[in-house]
Protein backbone atom coordinates (compact mmCIF):
# COMPACT_ATOMS: atom_id res chain seq x y z
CA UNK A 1 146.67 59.63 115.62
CA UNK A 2 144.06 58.54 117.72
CA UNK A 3 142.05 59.65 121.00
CA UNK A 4 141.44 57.68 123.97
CA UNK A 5 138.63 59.60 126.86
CA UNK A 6 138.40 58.42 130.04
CA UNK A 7 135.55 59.38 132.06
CA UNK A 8 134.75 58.53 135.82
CA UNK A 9 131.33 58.25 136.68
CA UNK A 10 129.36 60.82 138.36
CA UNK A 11 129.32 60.92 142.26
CA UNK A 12 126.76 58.24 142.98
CA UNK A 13 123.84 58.08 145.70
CA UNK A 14 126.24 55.56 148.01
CA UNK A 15 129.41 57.89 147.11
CA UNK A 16 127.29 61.08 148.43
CA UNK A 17 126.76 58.76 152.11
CA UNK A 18 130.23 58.22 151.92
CA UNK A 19 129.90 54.55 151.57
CA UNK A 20 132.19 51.64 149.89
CA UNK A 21 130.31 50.94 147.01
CA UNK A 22 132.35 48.42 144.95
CA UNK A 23 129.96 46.20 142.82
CA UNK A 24 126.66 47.80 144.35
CA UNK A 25 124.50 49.50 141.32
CA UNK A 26 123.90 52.56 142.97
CA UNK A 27 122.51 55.18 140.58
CA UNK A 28 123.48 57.98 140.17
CA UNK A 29 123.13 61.22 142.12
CA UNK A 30 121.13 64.71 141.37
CA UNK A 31 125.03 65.70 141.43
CA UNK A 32 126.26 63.22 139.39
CA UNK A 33 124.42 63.39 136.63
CA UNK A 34 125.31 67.20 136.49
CA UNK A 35 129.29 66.20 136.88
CA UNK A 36 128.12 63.57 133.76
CA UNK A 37 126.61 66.39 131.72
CA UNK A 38 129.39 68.91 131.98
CA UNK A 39 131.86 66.15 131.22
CA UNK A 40 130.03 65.92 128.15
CA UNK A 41 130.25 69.34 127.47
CA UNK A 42 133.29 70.26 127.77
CA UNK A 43 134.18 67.46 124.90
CA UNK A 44 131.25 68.99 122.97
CA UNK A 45 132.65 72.10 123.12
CA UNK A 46 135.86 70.65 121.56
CA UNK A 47 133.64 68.44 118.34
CA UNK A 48 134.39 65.18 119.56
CA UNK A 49 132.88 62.31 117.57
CA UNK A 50 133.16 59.31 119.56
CA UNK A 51 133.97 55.93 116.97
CA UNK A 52 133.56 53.34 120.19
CA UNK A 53 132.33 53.32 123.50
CA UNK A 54 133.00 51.34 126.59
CA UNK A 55 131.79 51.10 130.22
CA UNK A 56 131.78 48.44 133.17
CA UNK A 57 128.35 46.71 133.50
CA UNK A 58 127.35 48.77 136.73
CA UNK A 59 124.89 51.45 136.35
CA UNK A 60 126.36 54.43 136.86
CA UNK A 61 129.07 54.19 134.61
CA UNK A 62 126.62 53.00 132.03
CA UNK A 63 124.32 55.77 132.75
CA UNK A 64 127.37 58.44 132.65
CA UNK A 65 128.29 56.89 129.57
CA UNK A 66 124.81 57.71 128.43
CA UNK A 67 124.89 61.41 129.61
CA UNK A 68 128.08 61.80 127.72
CA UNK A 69 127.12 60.53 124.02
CA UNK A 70 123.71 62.54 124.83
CA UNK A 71 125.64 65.68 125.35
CA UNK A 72 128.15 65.07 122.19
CA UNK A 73 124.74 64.16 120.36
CA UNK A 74 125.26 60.66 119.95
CA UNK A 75 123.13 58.98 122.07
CA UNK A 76 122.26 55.85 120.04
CA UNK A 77 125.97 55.06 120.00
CA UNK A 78 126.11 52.05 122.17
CA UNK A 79 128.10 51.14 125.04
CA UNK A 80 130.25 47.91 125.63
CA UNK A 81 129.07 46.91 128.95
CA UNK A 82 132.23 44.86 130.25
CA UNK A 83 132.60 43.39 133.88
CA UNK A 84 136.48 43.91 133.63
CA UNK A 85 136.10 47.77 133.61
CA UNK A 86 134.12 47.53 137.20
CA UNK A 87 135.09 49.51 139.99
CA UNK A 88 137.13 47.28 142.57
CA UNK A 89 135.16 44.92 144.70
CA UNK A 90 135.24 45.86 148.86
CA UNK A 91 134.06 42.82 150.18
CA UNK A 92 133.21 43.16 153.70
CA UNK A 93 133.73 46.68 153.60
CA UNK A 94 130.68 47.08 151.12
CA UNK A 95 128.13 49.05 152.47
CA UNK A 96 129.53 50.43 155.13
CA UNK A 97 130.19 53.96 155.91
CA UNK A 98 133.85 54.89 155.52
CA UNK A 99 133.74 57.15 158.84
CA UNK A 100 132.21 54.76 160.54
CA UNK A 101 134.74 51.81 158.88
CA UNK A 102 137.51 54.10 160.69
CA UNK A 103 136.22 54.07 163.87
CA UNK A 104 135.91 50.39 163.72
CA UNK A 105 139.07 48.82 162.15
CA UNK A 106 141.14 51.96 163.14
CA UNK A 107 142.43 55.18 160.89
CA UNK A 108 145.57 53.23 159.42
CA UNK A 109 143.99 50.02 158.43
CA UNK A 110 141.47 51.27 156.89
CA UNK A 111 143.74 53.59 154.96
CA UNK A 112 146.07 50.38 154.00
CA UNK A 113 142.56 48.85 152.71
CA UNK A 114 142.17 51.16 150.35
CA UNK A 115 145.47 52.46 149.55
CA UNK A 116 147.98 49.93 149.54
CA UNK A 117 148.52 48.57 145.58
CA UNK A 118 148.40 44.46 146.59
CA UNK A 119 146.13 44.45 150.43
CA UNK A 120 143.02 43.88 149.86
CA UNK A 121 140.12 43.94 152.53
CA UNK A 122 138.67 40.72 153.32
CA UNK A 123 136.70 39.11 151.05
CA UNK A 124 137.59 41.77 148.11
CA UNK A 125 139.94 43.24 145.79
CA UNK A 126 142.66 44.85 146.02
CA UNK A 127 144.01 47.87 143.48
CA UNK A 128 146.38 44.70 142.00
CA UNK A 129 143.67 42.40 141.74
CA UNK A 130 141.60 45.33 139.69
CA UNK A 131 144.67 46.03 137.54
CA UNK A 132 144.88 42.28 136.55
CA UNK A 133 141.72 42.32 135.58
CA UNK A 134 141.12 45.83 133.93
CA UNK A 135 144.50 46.26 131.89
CA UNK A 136 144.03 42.50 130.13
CA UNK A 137 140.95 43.68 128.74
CA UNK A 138 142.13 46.92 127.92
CA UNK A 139 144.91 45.51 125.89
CA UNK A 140 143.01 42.67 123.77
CA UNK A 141 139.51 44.85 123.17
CA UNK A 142 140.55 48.10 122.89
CA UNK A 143 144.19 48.89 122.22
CA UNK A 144 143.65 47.42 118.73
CA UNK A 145 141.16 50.25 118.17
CA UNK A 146 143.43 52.86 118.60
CA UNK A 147 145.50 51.88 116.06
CA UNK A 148 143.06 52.58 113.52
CA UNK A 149 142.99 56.52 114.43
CA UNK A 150 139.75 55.90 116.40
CA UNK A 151 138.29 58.17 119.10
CA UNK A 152 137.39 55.70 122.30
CA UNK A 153 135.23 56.67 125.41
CA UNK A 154 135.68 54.50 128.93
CA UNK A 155 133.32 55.26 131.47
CA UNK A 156 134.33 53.84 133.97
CA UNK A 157 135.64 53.56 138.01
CA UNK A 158 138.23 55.21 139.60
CA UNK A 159 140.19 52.33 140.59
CA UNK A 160 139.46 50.61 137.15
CA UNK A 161 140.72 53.89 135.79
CA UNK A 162 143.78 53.89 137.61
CA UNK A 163 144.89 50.87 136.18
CA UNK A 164 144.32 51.93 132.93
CA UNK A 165 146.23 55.46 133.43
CA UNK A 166 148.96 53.30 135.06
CA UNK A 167 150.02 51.49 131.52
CA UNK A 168 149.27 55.15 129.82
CA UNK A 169 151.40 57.23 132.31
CA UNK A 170 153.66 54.54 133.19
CA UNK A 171 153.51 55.12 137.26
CA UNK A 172 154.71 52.46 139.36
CA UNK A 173 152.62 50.50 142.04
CA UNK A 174 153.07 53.08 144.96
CA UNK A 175 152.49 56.08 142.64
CA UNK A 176 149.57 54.58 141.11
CA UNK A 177 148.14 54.24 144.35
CA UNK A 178 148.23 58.91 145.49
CA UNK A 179 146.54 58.84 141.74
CA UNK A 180 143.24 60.85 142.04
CA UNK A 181 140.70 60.66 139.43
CA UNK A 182 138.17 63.14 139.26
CA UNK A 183 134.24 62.76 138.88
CA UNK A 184 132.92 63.73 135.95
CA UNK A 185 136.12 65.31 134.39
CA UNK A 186 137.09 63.90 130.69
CA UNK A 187 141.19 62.87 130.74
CA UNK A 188 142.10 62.99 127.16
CA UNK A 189 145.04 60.97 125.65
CA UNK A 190 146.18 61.56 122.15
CA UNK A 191 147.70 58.09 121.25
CA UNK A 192 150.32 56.87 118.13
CA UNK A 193 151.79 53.47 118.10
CA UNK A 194 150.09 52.12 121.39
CA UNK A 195 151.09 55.06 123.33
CA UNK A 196 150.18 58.49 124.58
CA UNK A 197 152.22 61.49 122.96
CA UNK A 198 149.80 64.46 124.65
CA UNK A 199 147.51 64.16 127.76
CA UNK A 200 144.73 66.84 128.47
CA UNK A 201 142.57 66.97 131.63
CA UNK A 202 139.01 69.16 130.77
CA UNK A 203 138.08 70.68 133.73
């Protein structure tokens, strides 16, 4: 048996403006790194002994990555820093305040921006083109490691999450799509054979 945690980063400074961050390396917030820390925690609380850790190379999953081995008293593990695990890219949407995106572009194409599974805003990604990215890596890195009764940490995005959590909880592309993942909040999969056989949420 082996134990797969996924983590979503802390809120971040752009997420507490309420802005589409994407690929932007905003740090975390005052908030954040609190959500970070009780993540950490609550697996603390539990003796988890991470074997390998992974997060996307933006800077506040690394740093929540960070807060998380510091809590569980591992802070020298390190962290594979992987582009594929990044949080889906906004393109022209980046930046901007997601009130204020509304107003301009209208209520319903914004929400088809960034809930639809294959639309993508212009000049980004859509929740398909992060899933083709994310799950790829996923399989080839760190699937293999979890057949070896390992203990993994991601810390990573929620919409490279959600691909992820699609494969695990096999949900199809609308489902994946109403999928909330919260800040800060460890999802724990117990995994034999390539697949999940108990799934915990620590909040």
């Amino acid at each position: 048996m082996s134990t797969l945690i996924l983590v979503r980063h802390g809120e971040s400074v752009w997420n507490a403006e309420n802005r589409f961050t994407g690929w932007v390396d905003s740090p975390l917030s005052d908030q954040g790194r609190e959500e970070a820390k009780k993540g950490g925690e609550r697996l603390a609380a539990e003796g988890v002994r991470v074997d390998d850790a992974f997060t996307s190379t933006l800077v506040r999953g690394i740093e929540t990555g960070q807060i998380v081995l510091d809590a569980l008293g591992q802070g020298d593990l390190a962290q594979e820093q992987a582009w594929e695990l990044n949080e889906r890219f906004y393109g022209f949407l980046t930046g901007r305040n997601k009130d204020e995106a509304r107003r301009m572009f209208g209520e319903e194409q914004v929400h088809v921006w960034r809930r639809s599974f294959a639309t993508a805003p212009p000049g980004g990604e859509s929740l398909k083109d992060t899933t083709d990215r994310a799950l790829p890596y996923f399989r080839e890195r760190i699937q293999p490691l979890l057949r070896d009764d390992a203990v993994v940490l991601i810390s990573a995005h929620g919409n490279s999450l959600r691909a992820i959590v699609k494969q695990l909880d096999g949900l199809d592309d609308d489902a994946v799509t109403r999928l909330e993942i919260p800040t800060g909040v460890p999802i724990v999969y117990e995994m034999r054979d390539d697949e999940p056989v108990a799934k915990r949420v620590l909040e």
